[in-house]
C-alpha atoms as a PDB file:
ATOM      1  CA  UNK A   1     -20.381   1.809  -3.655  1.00  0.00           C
ATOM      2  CA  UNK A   2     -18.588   5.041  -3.735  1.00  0.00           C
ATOM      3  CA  UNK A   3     -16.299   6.165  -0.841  1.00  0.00           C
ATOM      4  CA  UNK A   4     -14.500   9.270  -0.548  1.00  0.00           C
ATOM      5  CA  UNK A   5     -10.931   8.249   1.484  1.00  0.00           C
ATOM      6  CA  UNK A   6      -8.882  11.236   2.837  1.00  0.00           C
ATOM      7  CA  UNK A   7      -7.094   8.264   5.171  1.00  0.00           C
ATOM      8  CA  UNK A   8      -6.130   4.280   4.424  1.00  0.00           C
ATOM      9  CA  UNK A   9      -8.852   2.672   3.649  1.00  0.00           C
ATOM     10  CA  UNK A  10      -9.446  -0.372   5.675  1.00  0.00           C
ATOM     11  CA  UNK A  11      -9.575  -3.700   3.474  1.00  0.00           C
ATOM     12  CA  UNK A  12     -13.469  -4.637   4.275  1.00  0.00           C
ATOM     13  CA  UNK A  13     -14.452  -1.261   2.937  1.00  0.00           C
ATOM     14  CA  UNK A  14     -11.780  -1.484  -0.216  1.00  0.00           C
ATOM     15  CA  UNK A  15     -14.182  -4.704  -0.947  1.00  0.00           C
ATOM     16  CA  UNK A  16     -17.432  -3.219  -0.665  1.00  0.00           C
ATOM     17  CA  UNK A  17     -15.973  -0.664  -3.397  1.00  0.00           C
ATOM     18  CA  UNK A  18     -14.886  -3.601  -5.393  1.00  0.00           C
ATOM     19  CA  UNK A  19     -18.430  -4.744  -5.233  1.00  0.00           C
ATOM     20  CA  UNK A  20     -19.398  -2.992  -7.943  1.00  0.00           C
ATOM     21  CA  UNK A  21     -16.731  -4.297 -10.656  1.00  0.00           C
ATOM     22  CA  UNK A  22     -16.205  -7.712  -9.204  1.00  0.00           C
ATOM     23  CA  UNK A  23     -12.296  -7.037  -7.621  1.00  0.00           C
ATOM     24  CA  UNK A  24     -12.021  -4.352  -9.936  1.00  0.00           C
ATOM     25  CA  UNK A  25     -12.011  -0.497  -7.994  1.00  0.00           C
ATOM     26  CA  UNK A  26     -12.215   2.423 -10.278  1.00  0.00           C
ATOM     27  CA  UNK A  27     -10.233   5.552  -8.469  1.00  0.00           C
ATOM     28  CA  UNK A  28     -10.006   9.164  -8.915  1.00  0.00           C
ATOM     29  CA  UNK A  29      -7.283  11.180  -7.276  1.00  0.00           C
ATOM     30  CA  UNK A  30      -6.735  14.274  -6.084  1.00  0.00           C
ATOM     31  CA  UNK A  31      -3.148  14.873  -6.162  1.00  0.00           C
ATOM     32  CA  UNK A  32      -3.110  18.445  -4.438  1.00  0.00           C
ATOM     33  CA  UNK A  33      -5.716  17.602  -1.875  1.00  0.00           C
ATOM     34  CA  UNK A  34      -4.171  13.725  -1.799  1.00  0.00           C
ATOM     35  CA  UNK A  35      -7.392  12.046  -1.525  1.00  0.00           C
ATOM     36  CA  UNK A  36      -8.909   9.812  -3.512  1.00  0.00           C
ATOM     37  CA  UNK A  37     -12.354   8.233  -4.434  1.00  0.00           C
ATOM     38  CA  UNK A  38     -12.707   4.454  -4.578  1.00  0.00           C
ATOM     39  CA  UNK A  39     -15.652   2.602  -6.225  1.00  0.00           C
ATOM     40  CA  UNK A  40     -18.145   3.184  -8.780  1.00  0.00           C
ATOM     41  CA  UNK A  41     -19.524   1.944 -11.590  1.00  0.00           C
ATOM     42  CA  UNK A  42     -17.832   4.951 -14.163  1.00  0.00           C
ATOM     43  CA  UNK A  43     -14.742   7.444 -13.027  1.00  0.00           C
ATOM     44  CA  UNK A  44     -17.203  10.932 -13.386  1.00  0.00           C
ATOM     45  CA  UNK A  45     -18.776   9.886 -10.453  1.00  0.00           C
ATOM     46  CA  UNK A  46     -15.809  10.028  -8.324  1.00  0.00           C
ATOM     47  CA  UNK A  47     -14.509  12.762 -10.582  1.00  0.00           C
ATOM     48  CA  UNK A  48     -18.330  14.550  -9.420  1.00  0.00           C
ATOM     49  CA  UNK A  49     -18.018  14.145  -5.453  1.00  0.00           C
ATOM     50  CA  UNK A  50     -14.133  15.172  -5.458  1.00  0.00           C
ATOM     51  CA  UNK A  51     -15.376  18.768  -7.180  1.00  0.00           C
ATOM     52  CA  UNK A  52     -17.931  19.405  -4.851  1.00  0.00           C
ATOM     53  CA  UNK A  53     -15.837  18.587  -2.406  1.00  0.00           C
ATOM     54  CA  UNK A  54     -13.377  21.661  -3.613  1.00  0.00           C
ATOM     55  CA  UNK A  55     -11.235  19.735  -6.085  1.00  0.00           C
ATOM     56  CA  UNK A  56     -10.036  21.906  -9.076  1.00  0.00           C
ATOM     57  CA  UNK A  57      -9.894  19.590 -12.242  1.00  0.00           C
ATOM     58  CA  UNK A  58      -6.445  19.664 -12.990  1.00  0.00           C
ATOM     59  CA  UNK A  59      -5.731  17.768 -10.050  1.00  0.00           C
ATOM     60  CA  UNK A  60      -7.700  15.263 -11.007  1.00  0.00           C
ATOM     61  CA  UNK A  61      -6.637  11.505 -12.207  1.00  0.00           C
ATOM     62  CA  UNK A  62      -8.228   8.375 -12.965  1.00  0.00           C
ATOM     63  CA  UNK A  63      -7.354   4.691 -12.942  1.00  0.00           C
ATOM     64  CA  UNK A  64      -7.718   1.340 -11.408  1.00  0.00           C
ATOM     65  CA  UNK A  65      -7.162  -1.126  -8.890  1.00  0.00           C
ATOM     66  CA  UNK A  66      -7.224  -4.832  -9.559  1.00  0.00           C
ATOM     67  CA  UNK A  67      -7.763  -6.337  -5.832  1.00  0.00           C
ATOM     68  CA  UNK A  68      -6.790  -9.988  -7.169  1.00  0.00           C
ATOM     69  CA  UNK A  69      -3.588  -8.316  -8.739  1.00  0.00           C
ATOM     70  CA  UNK A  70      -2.995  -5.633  -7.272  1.00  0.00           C
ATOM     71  CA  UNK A  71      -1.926  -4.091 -10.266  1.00  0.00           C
ATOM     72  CA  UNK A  72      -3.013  -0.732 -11.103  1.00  0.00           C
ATOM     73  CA  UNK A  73      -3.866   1.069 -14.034  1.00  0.00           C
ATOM     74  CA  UNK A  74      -4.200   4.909 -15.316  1.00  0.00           C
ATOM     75  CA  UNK A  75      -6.775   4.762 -17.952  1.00  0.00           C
ATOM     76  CA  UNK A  76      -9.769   6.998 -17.926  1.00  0.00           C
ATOM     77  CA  UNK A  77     -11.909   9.310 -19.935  1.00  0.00           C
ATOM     78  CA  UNK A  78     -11.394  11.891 -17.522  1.00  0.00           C
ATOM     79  CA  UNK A  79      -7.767  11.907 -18.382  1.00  0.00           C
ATOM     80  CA  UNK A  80      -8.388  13.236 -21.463  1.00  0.00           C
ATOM     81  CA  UNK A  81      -7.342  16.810 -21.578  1.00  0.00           C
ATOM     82  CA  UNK A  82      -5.277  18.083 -24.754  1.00  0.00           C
ATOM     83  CA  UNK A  83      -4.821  21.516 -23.406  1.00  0.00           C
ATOM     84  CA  UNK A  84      -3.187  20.204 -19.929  1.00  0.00           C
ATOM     85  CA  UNK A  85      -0.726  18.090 -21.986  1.00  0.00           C
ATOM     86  CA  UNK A  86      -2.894  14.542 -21.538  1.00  0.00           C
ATOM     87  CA  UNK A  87      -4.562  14.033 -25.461  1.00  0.00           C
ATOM     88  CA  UNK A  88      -5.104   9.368 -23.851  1.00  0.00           C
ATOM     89  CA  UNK A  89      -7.568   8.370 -21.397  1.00  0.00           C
ATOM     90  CA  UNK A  90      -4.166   6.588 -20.191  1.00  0.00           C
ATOM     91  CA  UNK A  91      -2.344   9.236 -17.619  1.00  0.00           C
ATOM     92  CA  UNK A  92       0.851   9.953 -20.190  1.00  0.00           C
ATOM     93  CA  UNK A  93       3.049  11.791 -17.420  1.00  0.00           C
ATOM     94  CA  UNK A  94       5.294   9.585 -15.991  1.00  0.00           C
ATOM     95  CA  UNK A  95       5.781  12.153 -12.721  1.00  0.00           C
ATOM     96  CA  UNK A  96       1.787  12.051 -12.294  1.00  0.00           C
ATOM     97  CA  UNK A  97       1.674   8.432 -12.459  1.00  0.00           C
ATOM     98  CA  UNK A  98       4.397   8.252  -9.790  1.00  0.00           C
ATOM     99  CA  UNK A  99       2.338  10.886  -7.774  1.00  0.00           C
ATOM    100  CA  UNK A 100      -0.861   8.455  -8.648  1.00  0.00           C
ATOM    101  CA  UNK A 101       0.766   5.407  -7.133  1.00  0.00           C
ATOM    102  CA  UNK A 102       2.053   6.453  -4.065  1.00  0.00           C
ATOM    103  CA  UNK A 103      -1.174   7.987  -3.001  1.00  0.00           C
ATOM    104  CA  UNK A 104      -2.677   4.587  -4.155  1.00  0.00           C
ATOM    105  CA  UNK A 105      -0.063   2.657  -2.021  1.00  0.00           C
ATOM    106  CA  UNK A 106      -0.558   5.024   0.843  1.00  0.00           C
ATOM    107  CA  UNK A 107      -4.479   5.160   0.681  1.00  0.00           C
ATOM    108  CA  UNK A 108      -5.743   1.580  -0.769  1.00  0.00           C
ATOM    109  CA  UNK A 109      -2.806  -0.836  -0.774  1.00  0.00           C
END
């Protein structure tokens, strides 16, 4: 299940995105719009619904949230992009990851 959250996310509906992974939600932010998409089965088809919701790709981030954990993670294809600085699928900029957690803890936690 894919949601698009613009507000916290109540925990019942962080769940049903877990559903998909087994505890495991795969995220992609928007860090100029700060929203987020939570669930999924791969991160381009959050990355999809955030651009035709008027994202620009540069704003765009990808990770994970382990429910049982609650650790997250900033690894994602999507994150690839040599020419904006980001050559990993792990987010290399410690200032976006910062950015990428507090919109986590603010939206999901």
């Amino acid at each position: 299940m894919l949601i698009l959250v613009k507000e916290k996310i109540s925990q019942e509906d962080l769940k049903k995105a877990a559903e998909d992974l087994e505890g495991y939600v795969k995220f992609v932010v928007d860090l100029e719009k700060n929203i987020l998409t939570a669930g999924g089965l791969r991160h381009v088809e959050g990355e999809q619904l955030l651009l035709k919701e008027g994202s620009k790709q540069k704003d765009l981030w990808g990770g994970g949230l382990d429910l049982e954990t609650t650790e997250v993670d900033f690894d994602s294809m999507i994150n690839i992009r040599p020419n904006d600085g980001n050559s990993n699928r792990t987010v290399l900029d410690q200032t976006i990851r910062e950015k990428i957690s507090k919109l986590i803890n603010n939206l999901l936690k």
